[in-house]
PDB file of N, CA and C in Angstrom:
ATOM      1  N   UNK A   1     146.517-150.403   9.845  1.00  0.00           N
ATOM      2  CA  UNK A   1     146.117-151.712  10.341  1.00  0.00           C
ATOM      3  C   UNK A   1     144.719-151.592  10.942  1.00  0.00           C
ATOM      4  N   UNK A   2     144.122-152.743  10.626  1.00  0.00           N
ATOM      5  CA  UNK A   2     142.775-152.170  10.672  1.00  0.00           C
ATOM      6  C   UNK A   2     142.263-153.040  12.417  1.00  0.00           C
ATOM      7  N   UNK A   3     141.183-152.827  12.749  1.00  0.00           N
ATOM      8  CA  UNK A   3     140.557-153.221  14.335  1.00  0.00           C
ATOM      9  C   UNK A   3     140.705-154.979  14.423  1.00  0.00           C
ATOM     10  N   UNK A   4     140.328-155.280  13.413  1.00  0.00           N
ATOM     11  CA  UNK A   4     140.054-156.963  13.023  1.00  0.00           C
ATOM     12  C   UNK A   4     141.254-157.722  12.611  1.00  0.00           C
ATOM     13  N   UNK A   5     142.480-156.996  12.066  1.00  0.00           N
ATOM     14  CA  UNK A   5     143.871-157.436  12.354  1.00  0.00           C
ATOM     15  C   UNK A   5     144.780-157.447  13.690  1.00  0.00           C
ATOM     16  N   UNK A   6     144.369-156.644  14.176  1.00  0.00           N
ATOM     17  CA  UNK A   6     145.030-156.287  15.548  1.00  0.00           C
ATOM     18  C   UNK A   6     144.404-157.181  16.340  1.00  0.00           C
ATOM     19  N   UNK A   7     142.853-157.624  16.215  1.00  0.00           N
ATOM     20  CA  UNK A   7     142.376-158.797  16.979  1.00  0.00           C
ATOM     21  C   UNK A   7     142.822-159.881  16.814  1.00  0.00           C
ATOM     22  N   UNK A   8     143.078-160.492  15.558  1.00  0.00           N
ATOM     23  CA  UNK A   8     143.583-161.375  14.762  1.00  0.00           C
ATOM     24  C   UNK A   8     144.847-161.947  15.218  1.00  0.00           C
ATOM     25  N   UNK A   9     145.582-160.484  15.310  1.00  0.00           N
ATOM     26  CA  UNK A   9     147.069-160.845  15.940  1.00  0.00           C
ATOM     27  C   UNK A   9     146.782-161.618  17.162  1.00  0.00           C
ATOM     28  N   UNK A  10     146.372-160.541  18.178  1.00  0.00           N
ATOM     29  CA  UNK A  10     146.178-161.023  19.527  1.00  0.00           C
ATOM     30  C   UNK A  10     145.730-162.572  19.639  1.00  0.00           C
ATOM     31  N   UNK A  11     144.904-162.409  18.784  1.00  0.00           N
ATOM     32  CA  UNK A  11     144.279-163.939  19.001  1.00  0.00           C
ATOM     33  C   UNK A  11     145.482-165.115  18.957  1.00  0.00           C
ATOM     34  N   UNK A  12     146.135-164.935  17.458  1.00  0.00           N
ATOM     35  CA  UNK A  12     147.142-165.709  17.224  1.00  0.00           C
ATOM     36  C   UNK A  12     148.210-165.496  18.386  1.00  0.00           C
ATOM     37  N   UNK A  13     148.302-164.926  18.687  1.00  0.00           N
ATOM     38  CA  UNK A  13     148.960-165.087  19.939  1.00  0.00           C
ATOM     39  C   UNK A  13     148.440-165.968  21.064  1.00  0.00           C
ATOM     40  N   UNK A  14     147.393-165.365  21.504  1.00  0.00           N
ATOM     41  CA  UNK A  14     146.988-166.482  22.794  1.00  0.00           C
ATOM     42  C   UNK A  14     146.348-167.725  22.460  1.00  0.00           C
ATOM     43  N   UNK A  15     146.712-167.613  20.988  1.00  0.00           N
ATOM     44  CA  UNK A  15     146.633-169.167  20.712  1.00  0.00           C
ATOM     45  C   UNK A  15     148.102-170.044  20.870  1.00  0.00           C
ATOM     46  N   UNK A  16     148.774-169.140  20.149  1.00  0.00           N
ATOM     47  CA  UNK A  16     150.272-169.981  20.676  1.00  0.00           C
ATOM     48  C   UNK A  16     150.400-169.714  21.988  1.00  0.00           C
ATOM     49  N   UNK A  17     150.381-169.126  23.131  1.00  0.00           N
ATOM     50  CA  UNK A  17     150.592-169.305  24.251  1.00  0.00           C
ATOM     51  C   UNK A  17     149.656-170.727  24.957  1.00  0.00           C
ATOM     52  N   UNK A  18     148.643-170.733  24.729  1.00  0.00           N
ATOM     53  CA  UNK A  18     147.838-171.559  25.375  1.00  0.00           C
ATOM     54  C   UNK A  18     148.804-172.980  24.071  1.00  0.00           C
ATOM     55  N   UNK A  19     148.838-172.984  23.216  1.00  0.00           N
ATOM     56  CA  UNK A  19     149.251-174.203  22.493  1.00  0.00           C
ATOM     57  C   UNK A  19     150.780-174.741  23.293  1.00  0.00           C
ATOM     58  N   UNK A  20     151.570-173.875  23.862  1.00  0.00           N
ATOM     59  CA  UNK A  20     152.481-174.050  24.560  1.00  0.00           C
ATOM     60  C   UNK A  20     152.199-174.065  25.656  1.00  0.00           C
ATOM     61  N   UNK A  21     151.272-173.800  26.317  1.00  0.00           N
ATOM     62  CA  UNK A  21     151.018-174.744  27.971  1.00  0.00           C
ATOM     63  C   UNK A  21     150.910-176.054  27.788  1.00  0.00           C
ATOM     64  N   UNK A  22     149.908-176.323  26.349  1.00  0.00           N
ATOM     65  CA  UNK A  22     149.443-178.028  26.339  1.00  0.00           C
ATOM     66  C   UNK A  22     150.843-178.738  25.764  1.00  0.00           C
ATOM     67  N   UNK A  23     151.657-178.161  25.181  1.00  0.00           N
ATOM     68  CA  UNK A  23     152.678-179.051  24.430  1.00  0.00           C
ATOM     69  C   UNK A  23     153.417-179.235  26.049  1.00  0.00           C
ATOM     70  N   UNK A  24     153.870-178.536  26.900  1.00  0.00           N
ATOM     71  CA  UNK A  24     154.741-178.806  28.049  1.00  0.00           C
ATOM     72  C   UNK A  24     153.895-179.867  29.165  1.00  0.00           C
ATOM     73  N   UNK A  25     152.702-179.325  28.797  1.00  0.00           N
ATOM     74  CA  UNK A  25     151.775-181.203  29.812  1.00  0.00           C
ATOM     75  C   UNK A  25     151.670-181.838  28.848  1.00  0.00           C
ATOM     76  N   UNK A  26     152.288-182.263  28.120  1.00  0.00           N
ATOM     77  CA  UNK A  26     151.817-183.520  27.620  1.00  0.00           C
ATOM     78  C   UNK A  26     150.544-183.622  26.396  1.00  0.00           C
ATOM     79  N   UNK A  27     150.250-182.985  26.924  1.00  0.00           N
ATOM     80  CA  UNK A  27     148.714-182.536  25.800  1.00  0.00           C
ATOM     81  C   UNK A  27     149.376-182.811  23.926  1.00  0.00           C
ATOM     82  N   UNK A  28     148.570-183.814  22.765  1.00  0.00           N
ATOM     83  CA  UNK A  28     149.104-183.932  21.769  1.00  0.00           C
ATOM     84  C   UNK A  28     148.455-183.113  21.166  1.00  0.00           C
ATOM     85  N   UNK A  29     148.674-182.304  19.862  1.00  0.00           N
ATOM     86  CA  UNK A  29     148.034-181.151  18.791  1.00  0.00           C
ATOM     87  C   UNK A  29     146.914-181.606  18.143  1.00  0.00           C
ATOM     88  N   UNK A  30     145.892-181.405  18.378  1.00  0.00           N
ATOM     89  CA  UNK A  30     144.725-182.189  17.430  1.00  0.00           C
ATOM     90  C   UNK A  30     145.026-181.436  16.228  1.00  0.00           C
ATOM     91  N   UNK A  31     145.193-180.209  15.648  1.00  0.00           N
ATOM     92  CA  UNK A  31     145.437-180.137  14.060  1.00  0.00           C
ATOM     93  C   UNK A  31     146.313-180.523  13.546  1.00  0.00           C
ATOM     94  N   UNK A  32     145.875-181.573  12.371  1.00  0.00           N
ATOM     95  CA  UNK A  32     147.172-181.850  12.055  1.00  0.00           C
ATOM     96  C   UNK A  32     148.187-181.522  11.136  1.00  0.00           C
ATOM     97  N   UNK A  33     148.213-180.309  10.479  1.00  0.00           N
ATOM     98  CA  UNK A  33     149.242-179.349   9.812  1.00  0.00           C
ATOM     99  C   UNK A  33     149.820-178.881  11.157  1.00  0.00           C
ATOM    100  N   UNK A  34     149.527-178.099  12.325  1.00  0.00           N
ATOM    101  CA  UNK A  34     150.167-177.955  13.211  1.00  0.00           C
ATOM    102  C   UNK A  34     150.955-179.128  13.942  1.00  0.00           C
ATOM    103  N   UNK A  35     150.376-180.052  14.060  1.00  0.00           N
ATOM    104  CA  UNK A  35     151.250-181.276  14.651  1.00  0.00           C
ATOM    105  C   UNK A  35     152.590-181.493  13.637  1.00  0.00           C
ATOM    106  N   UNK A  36     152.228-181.386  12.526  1.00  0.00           N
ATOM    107  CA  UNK A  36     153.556-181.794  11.170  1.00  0.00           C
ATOM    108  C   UNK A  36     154.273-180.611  11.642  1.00  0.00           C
ATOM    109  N   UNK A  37     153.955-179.515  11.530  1.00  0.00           N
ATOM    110  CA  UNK A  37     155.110-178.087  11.683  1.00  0.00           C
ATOM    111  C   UNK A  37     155.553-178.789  13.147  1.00  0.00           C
ATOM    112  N   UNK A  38     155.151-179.174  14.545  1.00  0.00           N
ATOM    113  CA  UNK A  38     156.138-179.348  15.580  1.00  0.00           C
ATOM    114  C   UNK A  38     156.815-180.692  15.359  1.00  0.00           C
ATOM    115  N   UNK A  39     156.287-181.726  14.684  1.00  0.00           N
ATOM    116  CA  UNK A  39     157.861-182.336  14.647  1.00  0.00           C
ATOM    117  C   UNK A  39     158.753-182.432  13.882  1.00  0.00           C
ATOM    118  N   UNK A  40     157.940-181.144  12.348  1.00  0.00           N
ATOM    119  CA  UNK A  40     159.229-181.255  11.180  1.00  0.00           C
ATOM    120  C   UNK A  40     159.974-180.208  11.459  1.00  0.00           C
ATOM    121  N   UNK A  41     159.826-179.402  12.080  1.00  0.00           N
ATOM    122  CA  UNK A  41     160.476-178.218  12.700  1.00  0.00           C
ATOM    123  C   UNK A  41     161.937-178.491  13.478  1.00  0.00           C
ATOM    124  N   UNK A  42     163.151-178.281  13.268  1.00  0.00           N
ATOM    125  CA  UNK A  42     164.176-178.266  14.638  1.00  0.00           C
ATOM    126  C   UNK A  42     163.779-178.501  15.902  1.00  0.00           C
ATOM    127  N   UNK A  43     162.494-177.254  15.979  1.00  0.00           N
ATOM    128  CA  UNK A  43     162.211-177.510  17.937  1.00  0.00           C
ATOM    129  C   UNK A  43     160.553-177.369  17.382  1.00  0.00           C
ATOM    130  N   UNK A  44     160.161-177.465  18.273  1.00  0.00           N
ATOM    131  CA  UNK A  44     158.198-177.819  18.144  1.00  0.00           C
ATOM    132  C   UNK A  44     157.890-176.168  18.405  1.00  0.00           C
ATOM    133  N   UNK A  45     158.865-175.419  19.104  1.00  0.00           N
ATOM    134  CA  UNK A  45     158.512-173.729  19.376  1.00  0.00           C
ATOM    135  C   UNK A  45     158.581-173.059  18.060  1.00  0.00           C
ATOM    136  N   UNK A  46     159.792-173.272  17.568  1.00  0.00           N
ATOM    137  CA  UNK A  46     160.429-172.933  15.783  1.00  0.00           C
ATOM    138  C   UNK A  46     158.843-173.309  15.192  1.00  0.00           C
ATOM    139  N   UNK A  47     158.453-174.313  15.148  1.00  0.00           N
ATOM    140  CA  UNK A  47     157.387-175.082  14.275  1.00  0.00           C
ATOM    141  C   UNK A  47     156.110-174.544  14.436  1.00  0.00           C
ATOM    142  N   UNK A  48     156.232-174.179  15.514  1.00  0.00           N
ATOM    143  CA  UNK A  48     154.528-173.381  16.417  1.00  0.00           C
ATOM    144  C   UNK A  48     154.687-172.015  15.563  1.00  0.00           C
ATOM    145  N   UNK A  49     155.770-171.542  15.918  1.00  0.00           N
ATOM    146  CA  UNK A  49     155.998-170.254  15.443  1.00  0.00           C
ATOM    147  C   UNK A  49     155.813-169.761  13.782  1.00  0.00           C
ATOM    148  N   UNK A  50     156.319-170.622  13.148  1.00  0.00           N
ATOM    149  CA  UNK A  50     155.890-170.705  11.761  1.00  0.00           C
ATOM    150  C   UNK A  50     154.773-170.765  11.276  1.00  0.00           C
ATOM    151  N   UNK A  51     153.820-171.691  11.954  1.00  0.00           N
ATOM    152  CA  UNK A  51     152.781-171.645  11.693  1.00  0.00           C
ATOM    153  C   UNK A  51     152.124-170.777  11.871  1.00  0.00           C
ATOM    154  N   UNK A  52     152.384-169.932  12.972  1.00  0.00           N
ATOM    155  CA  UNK A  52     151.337-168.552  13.737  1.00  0.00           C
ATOM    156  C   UNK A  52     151.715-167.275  12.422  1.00  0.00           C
ATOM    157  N   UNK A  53     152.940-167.426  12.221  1.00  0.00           N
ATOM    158  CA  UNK A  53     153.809-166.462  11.187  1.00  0.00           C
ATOM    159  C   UNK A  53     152.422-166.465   9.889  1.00  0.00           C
ATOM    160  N   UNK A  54     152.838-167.805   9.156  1.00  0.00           N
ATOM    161  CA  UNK A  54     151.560-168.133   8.197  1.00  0.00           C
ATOM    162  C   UNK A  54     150.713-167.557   8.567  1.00  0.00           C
ATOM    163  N   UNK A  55     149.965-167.929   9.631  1.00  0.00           N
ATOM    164  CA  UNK A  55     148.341-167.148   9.851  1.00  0.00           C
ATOM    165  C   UNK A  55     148.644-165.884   9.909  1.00  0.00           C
ATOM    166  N   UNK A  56     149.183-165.291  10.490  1.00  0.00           N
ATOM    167  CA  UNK A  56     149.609-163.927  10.755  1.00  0.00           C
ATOM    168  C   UNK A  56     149.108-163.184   9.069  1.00  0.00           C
ATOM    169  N   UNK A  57     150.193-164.181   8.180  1.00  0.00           N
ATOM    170  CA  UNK A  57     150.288-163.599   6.671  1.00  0.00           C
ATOM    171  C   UNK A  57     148.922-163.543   5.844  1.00  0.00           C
ATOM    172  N   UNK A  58     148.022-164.844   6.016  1.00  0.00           N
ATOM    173  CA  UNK A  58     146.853-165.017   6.106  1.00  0.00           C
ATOM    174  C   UNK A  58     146.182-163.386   6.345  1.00  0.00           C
ATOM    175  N   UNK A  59     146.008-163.437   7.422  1.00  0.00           N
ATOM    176  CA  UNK A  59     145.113-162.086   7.759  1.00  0.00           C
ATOM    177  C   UNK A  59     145.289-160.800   7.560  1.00  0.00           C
ATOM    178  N   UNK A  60     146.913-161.016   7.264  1.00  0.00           N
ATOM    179  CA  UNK A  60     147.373-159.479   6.318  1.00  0.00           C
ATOM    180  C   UNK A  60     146.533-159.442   5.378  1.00  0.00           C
ATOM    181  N   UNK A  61     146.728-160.568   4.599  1.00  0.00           N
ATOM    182  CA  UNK A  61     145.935-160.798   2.776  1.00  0.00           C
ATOM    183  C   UNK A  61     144.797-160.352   2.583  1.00  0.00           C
ATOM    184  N   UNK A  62     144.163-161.095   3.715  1.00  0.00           N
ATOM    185  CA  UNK A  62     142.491-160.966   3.859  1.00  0.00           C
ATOM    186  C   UNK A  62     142.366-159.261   4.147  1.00  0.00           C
ATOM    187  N   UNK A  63     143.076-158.694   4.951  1.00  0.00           N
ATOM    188  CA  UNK A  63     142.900-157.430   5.944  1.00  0.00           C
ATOM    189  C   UNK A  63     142.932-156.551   3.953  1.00  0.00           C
ATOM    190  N   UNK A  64     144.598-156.698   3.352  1.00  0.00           N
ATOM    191  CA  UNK A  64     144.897-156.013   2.141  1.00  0.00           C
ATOM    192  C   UNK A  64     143.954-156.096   0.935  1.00  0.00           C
ATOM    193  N   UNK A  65     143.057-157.128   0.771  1.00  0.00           N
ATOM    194  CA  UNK A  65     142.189-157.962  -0.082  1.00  0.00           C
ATOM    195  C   UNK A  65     140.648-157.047   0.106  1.00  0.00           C
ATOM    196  N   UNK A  66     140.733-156.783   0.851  1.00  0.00           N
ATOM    197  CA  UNK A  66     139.512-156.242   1.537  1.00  0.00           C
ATOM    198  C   UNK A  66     138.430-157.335   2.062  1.00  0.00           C
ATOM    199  N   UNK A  67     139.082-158.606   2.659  1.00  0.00           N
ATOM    200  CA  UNK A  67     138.183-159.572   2.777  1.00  0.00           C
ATOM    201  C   UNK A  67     137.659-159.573   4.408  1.00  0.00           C
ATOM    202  N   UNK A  68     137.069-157.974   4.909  1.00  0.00           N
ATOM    203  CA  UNK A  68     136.818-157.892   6.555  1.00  0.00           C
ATOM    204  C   UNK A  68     136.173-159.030   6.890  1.00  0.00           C
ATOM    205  N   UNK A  69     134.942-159.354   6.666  1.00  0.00           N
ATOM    206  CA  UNK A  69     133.868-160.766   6.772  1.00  0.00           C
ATOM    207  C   UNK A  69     134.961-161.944   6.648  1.00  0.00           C
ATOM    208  N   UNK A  70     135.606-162.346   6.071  1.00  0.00           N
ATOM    209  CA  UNK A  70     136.646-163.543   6.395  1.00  0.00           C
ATOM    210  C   UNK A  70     137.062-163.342   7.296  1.00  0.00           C
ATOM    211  N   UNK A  71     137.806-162.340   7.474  1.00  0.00           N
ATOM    212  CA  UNK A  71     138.822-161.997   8.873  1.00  0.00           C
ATOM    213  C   UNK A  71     137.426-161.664   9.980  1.00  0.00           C
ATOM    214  N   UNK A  72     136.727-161.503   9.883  1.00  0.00           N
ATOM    215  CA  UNK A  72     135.810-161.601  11.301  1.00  0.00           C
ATOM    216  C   UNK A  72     135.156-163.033  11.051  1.00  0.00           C
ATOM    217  N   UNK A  73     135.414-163.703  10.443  1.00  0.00           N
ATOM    218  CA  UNK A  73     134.960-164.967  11.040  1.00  0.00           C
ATOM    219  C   UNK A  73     136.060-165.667  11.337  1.00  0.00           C
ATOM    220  N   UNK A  74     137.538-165.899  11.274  1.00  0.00           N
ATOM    221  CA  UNK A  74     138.754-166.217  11.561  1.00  0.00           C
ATOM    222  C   UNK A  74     138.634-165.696  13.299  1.00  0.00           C
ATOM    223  N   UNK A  75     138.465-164.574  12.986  1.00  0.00           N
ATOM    224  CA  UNK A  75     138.289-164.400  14.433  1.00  0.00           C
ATOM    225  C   UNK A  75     137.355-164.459  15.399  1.00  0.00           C
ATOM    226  N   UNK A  76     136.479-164.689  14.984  1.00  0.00           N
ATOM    227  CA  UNK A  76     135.770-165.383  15.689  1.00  0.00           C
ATOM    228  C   UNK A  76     135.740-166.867  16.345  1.00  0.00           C
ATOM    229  N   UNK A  77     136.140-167.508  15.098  1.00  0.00           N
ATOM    230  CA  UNK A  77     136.748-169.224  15.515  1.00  0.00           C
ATOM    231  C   UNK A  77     137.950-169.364  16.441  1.00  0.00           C
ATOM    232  N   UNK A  78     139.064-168.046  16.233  1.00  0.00           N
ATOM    233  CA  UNK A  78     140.133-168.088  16.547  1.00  0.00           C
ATOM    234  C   UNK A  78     140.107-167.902  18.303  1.00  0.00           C
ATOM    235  N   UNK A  79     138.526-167.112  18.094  1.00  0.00           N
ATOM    236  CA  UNK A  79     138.399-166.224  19.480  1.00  0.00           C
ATOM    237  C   UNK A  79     137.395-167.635  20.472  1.00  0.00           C
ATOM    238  N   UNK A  80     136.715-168.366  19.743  1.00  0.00           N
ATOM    239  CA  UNK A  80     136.072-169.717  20.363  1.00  0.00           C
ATOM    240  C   UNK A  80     137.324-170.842  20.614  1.00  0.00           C
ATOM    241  N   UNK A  81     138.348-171.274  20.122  1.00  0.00           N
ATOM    242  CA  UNK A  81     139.244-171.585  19.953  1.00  0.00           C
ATOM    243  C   UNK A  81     140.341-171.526  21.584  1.00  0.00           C
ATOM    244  N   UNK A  82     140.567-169.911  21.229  1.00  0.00           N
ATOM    245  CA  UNK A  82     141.295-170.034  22.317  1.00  0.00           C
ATOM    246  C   UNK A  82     140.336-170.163  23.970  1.00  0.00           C
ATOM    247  N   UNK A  83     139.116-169.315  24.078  1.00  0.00           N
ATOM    248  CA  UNK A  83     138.115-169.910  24.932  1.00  0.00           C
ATOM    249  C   UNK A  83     138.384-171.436  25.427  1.00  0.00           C
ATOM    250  N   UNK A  84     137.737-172.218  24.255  1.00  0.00           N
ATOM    251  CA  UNK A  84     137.937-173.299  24.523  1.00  0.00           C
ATOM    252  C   UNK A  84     139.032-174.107  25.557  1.00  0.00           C
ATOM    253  N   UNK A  85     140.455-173.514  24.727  1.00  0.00           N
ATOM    254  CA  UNK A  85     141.837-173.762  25.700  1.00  0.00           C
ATOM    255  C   UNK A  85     141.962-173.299  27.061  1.00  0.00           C
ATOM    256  N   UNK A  86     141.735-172.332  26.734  1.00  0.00           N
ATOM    257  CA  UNK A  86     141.699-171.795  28.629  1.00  0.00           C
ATOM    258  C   UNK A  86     140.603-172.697  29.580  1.00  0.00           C
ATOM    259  N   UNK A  87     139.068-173.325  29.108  1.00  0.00           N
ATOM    260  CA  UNK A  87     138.213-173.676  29.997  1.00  0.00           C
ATOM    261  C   UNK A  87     138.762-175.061  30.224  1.00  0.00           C
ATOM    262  N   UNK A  88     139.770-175.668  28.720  1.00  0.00           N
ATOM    263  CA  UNK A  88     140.325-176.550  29.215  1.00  0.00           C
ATOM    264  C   UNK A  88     141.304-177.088  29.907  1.00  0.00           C
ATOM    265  N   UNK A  89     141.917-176.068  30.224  1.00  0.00           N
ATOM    266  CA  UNK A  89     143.298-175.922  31.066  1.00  0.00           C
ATOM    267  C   UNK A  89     143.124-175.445  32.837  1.00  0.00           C
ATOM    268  N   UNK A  90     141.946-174.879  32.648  1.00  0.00           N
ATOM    269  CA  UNK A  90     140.982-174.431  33.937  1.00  0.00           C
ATOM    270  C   UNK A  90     140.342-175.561  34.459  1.00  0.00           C
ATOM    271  N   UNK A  91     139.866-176.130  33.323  1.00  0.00           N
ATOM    272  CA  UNK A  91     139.048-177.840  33.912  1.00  0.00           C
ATOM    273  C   UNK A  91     140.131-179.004  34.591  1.00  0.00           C
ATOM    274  N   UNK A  92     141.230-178.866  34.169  1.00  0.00           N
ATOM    275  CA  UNK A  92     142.031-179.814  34.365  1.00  0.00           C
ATOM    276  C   UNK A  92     142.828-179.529  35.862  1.00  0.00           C
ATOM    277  N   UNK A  93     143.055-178.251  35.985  1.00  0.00           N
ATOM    278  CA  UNK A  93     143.469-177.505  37.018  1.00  0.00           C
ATOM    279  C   UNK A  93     143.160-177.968  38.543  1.00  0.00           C
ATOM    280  N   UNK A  94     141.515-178.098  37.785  1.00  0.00           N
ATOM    281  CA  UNK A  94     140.219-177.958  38.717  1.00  0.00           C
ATOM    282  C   UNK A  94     140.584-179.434  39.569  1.00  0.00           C
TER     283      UNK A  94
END
């Protein structure tokens, strides 16, 4: 597993964590393939989760493909992304 998957992961992770602070305030999903997975889903966690699964599979491909430059720009967005969530969850705090 290479440096840029393991980031990848992480990322996808503290993206679903921060996506599950905003789903419990109230906060609605601006993407909207992610918004469809939480309400076609059983539970909106099931639905979050699937989706992260997908990306997850995503960056295997890219990682197996030899596509590093995709996967460092995934993560990079992924890594502005979750930024974003935290300054906005910090702003609101505030």
């Amino acid at each position: 597993m290479t440096a840029s998957l393991v980031l990848f992961t992480y990322l996808q992770l503290l993206d679903l964590l921060t996506t599950v602070v905003f789903i419990v305030h109230g906060v609605k999903e601006a993407n909207p393939l992610v918004n469809f997975a939480l309400t076609a889903a059983p539970t909106p966690l099931l639905g979050l989760v699937l989706i992260k699964a997908a990306a997850l599979a995503l960056g295997i491909f890219c990682c197996l493909r030899g596509r590093k430059q995709l996967l460092t720009r995934m993560n990079v967005f992924f890594a502005a992304l979750v930024s974003w969530n935290l300054f906005a969850m910090i702003a609101n705090a505030a």
